[in-house]
N, C-alpha and C. Protein backbone atom coordinates (compact mmCIF):
# COMPACT_ATOMS: atom_id res chain seq x y z
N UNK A 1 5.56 -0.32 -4.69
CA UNK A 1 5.73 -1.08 -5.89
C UNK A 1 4.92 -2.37 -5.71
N UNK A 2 3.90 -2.69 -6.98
CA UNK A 2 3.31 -3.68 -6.59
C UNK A 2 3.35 -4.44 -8.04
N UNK A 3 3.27 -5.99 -8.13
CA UNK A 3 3.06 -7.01 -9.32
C UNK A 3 2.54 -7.67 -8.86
N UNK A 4 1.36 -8.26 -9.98
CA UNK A 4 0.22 -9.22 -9.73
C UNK A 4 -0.27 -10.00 -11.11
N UNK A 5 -1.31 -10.26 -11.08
CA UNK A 5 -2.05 -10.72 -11.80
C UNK A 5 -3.37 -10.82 -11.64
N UNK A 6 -4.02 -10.27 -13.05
CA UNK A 6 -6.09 -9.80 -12.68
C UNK A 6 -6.54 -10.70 -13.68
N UNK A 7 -7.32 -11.35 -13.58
CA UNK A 7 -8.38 -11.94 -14.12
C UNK A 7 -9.98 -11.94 -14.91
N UNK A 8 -10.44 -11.20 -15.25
CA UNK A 8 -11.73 -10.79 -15.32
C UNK A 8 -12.85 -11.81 -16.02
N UNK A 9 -13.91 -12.13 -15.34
CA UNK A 9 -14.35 -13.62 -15.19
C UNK A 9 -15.47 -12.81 -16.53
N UNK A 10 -16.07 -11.67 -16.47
CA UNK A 10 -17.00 -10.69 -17.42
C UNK A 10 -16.18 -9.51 -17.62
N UNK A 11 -17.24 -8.91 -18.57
CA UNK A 11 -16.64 -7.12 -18.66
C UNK A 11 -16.66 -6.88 -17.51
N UNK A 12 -17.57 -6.90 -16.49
CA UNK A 12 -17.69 -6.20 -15.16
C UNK A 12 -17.31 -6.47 -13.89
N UNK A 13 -16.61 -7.83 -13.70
CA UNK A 13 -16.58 -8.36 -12.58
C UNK A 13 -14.97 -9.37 -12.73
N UNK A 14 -13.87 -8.98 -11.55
CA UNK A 14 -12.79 -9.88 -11.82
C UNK A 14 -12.17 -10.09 -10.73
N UNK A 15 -10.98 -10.71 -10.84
CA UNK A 15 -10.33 -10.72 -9.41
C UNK A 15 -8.57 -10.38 -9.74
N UNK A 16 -7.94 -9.83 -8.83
CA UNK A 16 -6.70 -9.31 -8.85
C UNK A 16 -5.51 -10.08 -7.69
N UNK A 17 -4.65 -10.67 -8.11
CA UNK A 17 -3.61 -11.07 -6.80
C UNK A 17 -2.55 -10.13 -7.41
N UNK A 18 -1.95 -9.81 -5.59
CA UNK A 18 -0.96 -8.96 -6.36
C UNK A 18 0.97 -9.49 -5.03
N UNK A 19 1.52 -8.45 -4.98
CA UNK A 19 2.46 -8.66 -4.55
C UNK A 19 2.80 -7.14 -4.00
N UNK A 20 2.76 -6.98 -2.77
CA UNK A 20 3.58 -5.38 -2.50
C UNK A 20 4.61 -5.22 -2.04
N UNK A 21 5.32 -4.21 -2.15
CA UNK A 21 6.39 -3.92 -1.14
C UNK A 21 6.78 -2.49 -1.25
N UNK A 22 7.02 -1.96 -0.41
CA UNK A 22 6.77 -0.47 0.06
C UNK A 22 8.00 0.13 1.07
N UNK A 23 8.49 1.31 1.22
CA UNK A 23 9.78 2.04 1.61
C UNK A 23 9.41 3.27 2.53
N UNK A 24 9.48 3.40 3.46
CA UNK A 24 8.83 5.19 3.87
C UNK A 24 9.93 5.13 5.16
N UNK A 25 10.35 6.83 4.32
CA UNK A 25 11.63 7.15 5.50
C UNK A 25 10.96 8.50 6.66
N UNK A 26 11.23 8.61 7.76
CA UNK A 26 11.05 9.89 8.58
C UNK A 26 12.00 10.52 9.07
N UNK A 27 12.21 11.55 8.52
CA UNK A 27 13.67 12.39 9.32
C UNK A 27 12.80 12.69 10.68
N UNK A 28 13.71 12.70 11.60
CA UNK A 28 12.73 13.04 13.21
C UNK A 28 13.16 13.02 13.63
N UNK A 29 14.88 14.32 13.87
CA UNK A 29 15.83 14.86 14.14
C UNK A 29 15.19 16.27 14.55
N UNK A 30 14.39 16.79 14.34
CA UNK A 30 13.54 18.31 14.62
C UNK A 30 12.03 18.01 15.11
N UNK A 31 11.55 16.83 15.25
CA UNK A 31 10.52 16.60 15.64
C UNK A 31 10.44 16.05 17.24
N UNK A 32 11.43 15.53 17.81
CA UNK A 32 11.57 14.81 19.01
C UNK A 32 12.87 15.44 19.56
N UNK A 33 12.53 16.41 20.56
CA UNK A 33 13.62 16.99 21.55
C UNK A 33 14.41 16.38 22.72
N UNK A 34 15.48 16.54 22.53
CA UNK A 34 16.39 16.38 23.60
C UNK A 34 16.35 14.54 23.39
N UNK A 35 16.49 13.85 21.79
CA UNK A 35 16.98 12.84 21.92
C UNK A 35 17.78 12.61 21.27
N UNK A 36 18.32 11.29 20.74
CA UNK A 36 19.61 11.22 19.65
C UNK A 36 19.06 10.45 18.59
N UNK A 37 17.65 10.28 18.29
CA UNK A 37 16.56 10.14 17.34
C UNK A 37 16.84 10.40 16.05
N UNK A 38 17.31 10.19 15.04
CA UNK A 38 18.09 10.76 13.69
C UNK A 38 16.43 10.35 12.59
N UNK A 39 16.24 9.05 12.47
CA UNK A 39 15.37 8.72 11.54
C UNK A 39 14.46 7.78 11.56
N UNK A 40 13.67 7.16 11.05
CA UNK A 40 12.70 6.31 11.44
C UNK A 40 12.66 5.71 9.82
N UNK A 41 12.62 4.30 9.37
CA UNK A 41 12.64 3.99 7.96
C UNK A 41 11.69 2.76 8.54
N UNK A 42 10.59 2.33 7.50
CA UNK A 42 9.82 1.45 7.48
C UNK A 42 9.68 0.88 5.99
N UNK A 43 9.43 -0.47 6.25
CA UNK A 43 10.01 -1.36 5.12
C UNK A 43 8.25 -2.26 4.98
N UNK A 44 7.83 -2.66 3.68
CA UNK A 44 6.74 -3.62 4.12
C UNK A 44 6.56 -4.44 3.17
N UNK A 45 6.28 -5.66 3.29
CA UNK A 45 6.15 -6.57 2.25
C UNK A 45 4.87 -7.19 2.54
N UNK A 46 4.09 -7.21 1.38
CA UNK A 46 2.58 -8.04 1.46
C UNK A 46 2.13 -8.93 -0.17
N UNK A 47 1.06 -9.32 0.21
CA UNK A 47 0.44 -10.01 -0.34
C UNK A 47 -1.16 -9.34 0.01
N UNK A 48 -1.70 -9.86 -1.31
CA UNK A 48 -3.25 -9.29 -1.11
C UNK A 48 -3.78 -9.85 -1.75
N UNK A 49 -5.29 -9.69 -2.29
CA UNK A 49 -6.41 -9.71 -3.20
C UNK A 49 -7.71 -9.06 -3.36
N UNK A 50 -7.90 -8.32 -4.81
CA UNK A 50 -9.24 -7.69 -4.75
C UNK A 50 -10.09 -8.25 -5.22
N UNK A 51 -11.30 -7.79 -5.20
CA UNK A 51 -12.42 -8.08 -6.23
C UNK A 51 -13.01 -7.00 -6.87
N UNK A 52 -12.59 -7.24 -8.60
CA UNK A 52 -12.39 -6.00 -9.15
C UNK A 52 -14.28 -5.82 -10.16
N UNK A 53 -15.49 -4.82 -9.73
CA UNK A 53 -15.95 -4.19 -10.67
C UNK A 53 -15.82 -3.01 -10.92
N UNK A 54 -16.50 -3.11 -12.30
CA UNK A 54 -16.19 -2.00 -13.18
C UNK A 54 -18.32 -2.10 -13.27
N UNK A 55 -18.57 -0.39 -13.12
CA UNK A 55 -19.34 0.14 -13.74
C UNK A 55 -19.93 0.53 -14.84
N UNK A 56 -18.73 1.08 -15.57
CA UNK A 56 -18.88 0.63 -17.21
C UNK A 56 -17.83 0.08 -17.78
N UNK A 57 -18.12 -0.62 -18.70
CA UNK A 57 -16.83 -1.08 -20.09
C UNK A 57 -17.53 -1.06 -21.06
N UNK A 58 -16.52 -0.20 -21.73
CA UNK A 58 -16.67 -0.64 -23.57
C UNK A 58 -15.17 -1.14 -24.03
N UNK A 59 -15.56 -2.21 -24.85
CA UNK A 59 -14.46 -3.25 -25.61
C UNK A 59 -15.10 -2.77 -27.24
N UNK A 60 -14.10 -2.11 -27.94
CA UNK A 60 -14.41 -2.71 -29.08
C UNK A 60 -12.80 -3.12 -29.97
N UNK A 61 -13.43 -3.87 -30.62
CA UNK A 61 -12.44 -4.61 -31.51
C UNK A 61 -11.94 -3.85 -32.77
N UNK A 62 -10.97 -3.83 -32.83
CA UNK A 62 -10.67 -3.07 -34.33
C UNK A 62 -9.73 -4.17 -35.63
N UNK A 63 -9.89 -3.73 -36.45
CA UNK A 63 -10.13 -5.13 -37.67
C UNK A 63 -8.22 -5.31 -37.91
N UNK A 64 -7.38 -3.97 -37.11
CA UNK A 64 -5.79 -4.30 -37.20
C UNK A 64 -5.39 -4.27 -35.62
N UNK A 65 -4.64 -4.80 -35.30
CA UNK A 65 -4.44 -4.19 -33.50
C UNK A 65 -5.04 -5.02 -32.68
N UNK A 66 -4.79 -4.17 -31.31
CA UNK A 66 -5.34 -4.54 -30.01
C UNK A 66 -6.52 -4.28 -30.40
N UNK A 67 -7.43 -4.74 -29.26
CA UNK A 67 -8.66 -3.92 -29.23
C UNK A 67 -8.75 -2.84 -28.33
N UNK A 68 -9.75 -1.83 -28.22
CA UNK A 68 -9.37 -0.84 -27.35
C UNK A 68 -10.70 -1.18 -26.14
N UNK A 69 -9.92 -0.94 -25.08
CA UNK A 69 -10.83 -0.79 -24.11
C UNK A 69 -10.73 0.17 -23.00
N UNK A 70 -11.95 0.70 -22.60
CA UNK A 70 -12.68 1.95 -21.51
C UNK A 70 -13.00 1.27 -20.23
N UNK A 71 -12.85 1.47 -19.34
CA UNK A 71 -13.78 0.84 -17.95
C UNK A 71 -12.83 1.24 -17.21
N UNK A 72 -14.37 1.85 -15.85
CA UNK A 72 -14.27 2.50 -14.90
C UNK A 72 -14.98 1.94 -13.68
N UNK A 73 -14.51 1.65 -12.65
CA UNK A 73 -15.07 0.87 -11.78
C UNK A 73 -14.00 1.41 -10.38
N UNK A 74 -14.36 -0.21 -9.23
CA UNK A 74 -13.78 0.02 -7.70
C UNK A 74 -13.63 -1.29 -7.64
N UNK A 75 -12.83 -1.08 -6.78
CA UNK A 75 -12.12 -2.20 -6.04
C UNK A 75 -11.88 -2.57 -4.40
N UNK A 76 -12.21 -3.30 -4.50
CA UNK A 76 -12.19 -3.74 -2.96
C UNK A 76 -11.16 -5.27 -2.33
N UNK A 77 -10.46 -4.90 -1.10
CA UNK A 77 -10.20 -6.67 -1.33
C UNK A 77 -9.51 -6.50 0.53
N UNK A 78 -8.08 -7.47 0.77
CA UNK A 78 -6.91 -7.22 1.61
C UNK A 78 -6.28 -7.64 1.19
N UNK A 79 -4.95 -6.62 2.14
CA UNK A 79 -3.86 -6.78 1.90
C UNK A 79 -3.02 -7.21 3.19
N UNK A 80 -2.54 -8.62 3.45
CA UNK A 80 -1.55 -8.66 4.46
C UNK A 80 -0.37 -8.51 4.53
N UNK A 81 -0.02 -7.69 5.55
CA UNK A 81 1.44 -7.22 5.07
C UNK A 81 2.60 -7.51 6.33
N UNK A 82 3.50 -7.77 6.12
CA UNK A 82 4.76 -7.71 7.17
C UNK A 82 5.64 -6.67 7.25
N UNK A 83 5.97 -6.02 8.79
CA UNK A 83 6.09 -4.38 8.70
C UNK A 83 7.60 -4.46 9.35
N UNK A 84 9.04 -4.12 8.54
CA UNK A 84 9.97 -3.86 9.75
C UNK A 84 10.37 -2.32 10.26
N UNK A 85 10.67 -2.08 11.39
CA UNK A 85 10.85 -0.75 11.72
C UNK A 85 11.82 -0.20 11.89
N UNK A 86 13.00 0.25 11.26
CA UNK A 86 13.97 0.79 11.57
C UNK A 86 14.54 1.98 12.45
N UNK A 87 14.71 2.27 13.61
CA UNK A 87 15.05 3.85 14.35
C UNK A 87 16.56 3.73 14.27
N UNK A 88 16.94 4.82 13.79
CA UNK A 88 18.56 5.29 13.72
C UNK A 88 18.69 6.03 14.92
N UNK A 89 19.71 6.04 15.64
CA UNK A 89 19.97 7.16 16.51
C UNK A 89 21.24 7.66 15.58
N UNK A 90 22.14 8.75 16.96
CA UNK A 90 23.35 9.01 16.54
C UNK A 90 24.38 8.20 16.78
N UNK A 91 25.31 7.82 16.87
CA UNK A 91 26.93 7.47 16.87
C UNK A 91 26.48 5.78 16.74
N UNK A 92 25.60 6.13 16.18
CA UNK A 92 25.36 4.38 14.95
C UNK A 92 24.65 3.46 15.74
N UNK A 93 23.58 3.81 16.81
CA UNK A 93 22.69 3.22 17.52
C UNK A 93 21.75 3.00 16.64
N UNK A 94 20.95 1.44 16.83
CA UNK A 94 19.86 1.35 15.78
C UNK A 94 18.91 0.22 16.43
N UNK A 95 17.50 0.41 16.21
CA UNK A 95 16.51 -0.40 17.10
C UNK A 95 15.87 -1.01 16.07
N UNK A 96 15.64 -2.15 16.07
CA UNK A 96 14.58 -2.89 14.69
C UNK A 96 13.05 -3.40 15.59
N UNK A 97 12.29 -3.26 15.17
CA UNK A 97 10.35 -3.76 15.35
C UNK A 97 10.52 -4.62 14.48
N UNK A 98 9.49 -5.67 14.50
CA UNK A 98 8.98 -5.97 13.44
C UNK A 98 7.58 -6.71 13.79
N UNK A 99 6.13 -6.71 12.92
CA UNK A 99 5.00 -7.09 12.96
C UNK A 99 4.52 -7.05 12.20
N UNK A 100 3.22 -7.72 11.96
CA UNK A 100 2.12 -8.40 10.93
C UNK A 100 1.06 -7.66 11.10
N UNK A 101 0.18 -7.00 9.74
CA UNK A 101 -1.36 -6.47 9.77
C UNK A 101 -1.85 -7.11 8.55
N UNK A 102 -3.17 -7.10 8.96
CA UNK A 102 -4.14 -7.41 7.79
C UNK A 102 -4.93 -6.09 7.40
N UNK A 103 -4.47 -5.18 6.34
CA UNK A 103 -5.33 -4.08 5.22
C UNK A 103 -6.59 -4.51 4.82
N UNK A 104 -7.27 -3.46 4.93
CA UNK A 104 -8.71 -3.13 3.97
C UNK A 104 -8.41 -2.51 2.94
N UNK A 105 -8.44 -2.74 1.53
CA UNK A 105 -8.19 -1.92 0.66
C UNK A 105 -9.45 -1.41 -0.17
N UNK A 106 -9.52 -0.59 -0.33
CA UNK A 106 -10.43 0.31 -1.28
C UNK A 106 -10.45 1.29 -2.22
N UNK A 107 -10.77 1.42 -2.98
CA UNK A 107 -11.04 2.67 -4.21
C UNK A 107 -11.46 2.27 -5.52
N UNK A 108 -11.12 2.96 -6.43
CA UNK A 108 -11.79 3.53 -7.81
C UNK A 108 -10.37 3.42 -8.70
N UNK A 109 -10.66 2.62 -9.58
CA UNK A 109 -9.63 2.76 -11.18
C UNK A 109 -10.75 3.04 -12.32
N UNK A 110 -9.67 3.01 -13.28
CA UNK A 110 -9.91 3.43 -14.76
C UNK A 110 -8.50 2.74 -15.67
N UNK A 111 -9.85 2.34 -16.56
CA UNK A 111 -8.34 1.57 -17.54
C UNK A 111 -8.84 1.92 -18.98
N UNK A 112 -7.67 2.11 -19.82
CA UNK A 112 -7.65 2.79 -21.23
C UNK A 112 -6.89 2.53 -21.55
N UNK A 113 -7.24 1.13 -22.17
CA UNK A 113 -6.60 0.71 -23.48
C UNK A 113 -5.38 -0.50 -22.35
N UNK A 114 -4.07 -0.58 -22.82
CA UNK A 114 -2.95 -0.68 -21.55
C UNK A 114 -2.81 -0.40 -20.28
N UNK A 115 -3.47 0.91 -20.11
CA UNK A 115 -2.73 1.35 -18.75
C UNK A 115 -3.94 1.95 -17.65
N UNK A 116 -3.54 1.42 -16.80
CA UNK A 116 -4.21 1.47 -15.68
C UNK A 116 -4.29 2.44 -14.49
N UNK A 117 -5.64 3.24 -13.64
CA UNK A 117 -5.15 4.19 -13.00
C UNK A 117 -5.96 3.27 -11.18
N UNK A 118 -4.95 3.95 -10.70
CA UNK A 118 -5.88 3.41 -9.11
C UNK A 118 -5.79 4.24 -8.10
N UNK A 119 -7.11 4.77 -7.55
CA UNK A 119 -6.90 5.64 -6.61
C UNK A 119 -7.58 5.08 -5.68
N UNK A 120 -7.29 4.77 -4.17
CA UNK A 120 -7.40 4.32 -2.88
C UNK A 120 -6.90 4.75 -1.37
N UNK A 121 -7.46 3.76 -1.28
CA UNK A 121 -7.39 3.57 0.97
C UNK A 121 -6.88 2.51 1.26
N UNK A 122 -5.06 2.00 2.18
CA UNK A 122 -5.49 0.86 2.80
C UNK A 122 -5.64 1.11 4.35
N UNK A 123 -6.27 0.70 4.61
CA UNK A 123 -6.59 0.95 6.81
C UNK A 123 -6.76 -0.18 7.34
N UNK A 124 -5.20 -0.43 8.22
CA UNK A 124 -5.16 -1.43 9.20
C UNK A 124 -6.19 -1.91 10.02
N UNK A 125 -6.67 -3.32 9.88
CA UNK A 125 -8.07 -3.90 10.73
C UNK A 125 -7.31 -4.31 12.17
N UNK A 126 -6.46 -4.74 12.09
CA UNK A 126 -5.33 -5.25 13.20
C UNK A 126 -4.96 -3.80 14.25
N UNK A 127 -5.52 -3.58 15.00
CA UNK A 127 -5.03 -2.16 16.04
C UNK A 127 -3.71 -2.65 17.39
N UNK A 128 -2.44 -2.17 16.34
CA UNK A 128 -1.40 -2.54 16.74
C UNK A 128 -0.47 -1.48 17.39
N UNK A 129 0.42 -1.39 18.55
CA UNK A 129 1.20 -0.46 18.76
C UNK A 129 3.17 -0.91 18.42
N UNK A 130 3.90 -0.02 18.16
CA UNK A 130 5.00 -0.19 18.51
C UNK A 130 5.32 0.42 19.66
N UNK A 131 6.34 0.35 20.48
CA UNK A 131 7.39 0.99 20.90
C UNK A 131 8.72 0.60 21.21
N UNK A 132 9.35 2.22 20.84
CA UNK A 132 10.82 1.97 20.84
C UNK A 132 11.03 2.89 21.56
N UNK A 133 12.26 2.53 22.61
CA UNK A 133 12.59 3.65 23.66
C UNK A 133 13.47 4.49 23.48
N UNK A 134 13.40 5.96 23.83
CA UNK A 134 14.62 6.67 23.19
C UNK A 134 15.47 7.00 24.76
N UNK A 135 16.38 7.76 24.13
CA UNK A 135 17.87 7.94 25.17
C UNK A 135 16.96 8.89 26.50
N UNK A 136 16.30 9.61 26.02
CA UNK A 136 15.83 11.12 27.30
C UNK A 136 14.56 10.05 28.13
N UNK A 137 14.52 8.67 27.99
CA UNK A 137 13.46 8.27 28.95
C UNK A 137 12.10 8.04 28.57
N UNK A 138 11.50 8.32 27.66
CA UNK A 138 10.65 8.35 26.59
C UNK A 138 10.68 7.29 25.67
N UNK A 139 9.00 6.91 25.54
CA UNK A 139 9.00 6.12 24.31
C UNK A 139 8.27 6.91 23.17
N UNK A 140 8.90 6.12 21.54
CA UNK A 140 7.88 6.67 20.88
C UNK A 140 7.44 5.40 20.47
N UNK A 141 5.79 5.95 20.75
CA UNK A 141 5.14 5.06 19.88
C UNK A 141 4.80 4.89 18.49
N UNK A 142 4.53 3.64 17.70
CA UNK A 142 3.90 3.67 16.42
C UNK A 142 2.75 3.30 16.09
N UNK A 143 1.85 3.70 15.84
CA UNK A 143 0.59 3.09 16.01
C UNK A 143 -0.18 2.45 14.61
N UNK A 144 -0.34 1.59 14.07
CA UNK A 144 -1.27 0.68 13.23
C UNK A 144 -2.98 0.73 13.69
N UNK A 145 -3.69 1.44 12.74
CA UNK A 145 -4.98 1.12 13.33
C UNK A 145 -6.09 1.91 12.17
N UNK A 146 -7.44 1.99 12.10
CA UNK A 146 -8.00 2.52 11.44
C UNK A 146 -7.98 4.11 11.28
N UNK A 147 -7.40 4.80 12.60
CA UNK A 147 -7.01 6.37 12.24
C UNK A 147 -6.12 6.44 11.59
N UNK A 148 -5.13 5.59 11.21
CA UNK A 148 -4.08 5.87 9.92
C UNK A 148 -3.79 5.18 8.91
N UNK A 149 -4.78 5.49 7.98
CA UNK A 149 -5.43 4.85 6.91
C UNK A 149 -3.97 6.02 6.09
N UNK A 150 -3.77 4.98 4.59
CA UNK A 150 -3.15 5.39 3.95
C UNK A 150 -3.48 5.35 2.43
N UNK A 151 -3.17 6.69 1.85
CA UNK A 151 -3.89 7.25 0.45
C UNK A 151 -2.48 6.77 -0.33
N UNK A 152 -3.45 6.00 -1.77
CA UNK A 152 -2.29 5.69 -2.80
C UNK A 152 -2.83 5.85 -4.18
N UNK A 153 -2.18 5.96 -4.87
CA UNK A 153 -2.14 6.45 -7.03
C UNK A 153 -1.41 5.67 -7.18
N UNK A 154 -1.86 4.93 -7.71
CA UNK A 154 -0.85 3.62 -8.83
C UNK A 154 -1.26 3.90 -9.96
N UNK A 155 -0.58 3.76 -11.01
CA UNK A 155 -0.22 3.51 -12.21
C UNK A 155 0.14 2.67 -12.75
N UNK A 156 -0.67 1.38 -13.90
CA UNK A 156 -0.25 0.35 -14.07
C UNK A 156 -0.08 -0.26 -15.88
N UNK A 157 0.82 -0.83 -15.99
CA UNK A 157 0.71 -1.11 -17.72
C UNK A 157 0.60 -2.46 -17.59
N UNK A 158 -0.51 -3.10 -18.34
CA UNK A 158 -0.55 -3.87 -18.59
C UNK A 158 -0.34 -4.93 -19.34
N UNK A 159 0.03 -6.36 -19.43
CA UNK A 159 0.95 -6.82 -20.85
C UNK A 159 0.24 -7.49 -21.29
């Protein structure tokens, strides 16, 4: 879930601040043997900024209404974010992480009329590890870094 505010200085060229915050759970009760490992939940809150062109726009004005507008372009910017890590075990054991990355963000929107489409990449510049130790002697690690770049579709209405 993200809220911001975009700017566009031309048809083709603007800038975007936004606000994120983000939820991702892992069951990893069947993935990690012989521990008491139940789940893994990650929480993230950021801040960012792009710099938004567009390739084409058409604006035209209509003589009742909004005006309607087309444009298709990319976006580029970062996003810094603050990451907490939650591991559940069983009989109510629980381990918290927590750390800071700075995102590369990238991709391609399209906007029509109100509503907005965004398809992207963000990939950690910061090459960070966790670990949390489990009961059988073992750690698992978490790793932050450019091999785990993450794919996103937003959908946005604009007011």
């Amino acid at each position: 879930m993200s809220g911001g505010y975009q700017k566009y200085f031309s048809p083709f060229l603007g800038i975007a601040y936004y606000g994120y915050l983000a939820y991702r759970y892992a069951y990893m009760a069947r993935f990690i043997r012989n521990s008491d490992l139940t789940d893994l939940n990650r929480y993230t809150l950021g801040f960012g900024a792009n710099l938004l062109s567009n390739f084409y726009t058409k604006i035209s004005k209509r003589r009742f209404g909004s005006a309607r507008i087309r444009a298709y372009g990319m976006f580029g910017g970062l996003l810094g974010t603050f990451n907490i890590y939650g591991a559940h075990f069983l009989h109510d054991k629980a381990q918290m992480r927590t750390g800071f990355n700075v995102d590369a963000v990238t991709g391609l929107q399209m906007r029509i009329n109100r509503y907005k489409w965004s398809m992207g990449v963000r990939i950690p510049i910061i090459q960070k590890a966790q670990s949390i130790p489990l009961d059988n002697g073992e750690n698992l690690e978490i790793l932050e870094n450019y091999k785990h770049p993450q794919f996103f579709l937003n959908f946005t209405t604009i007011f």
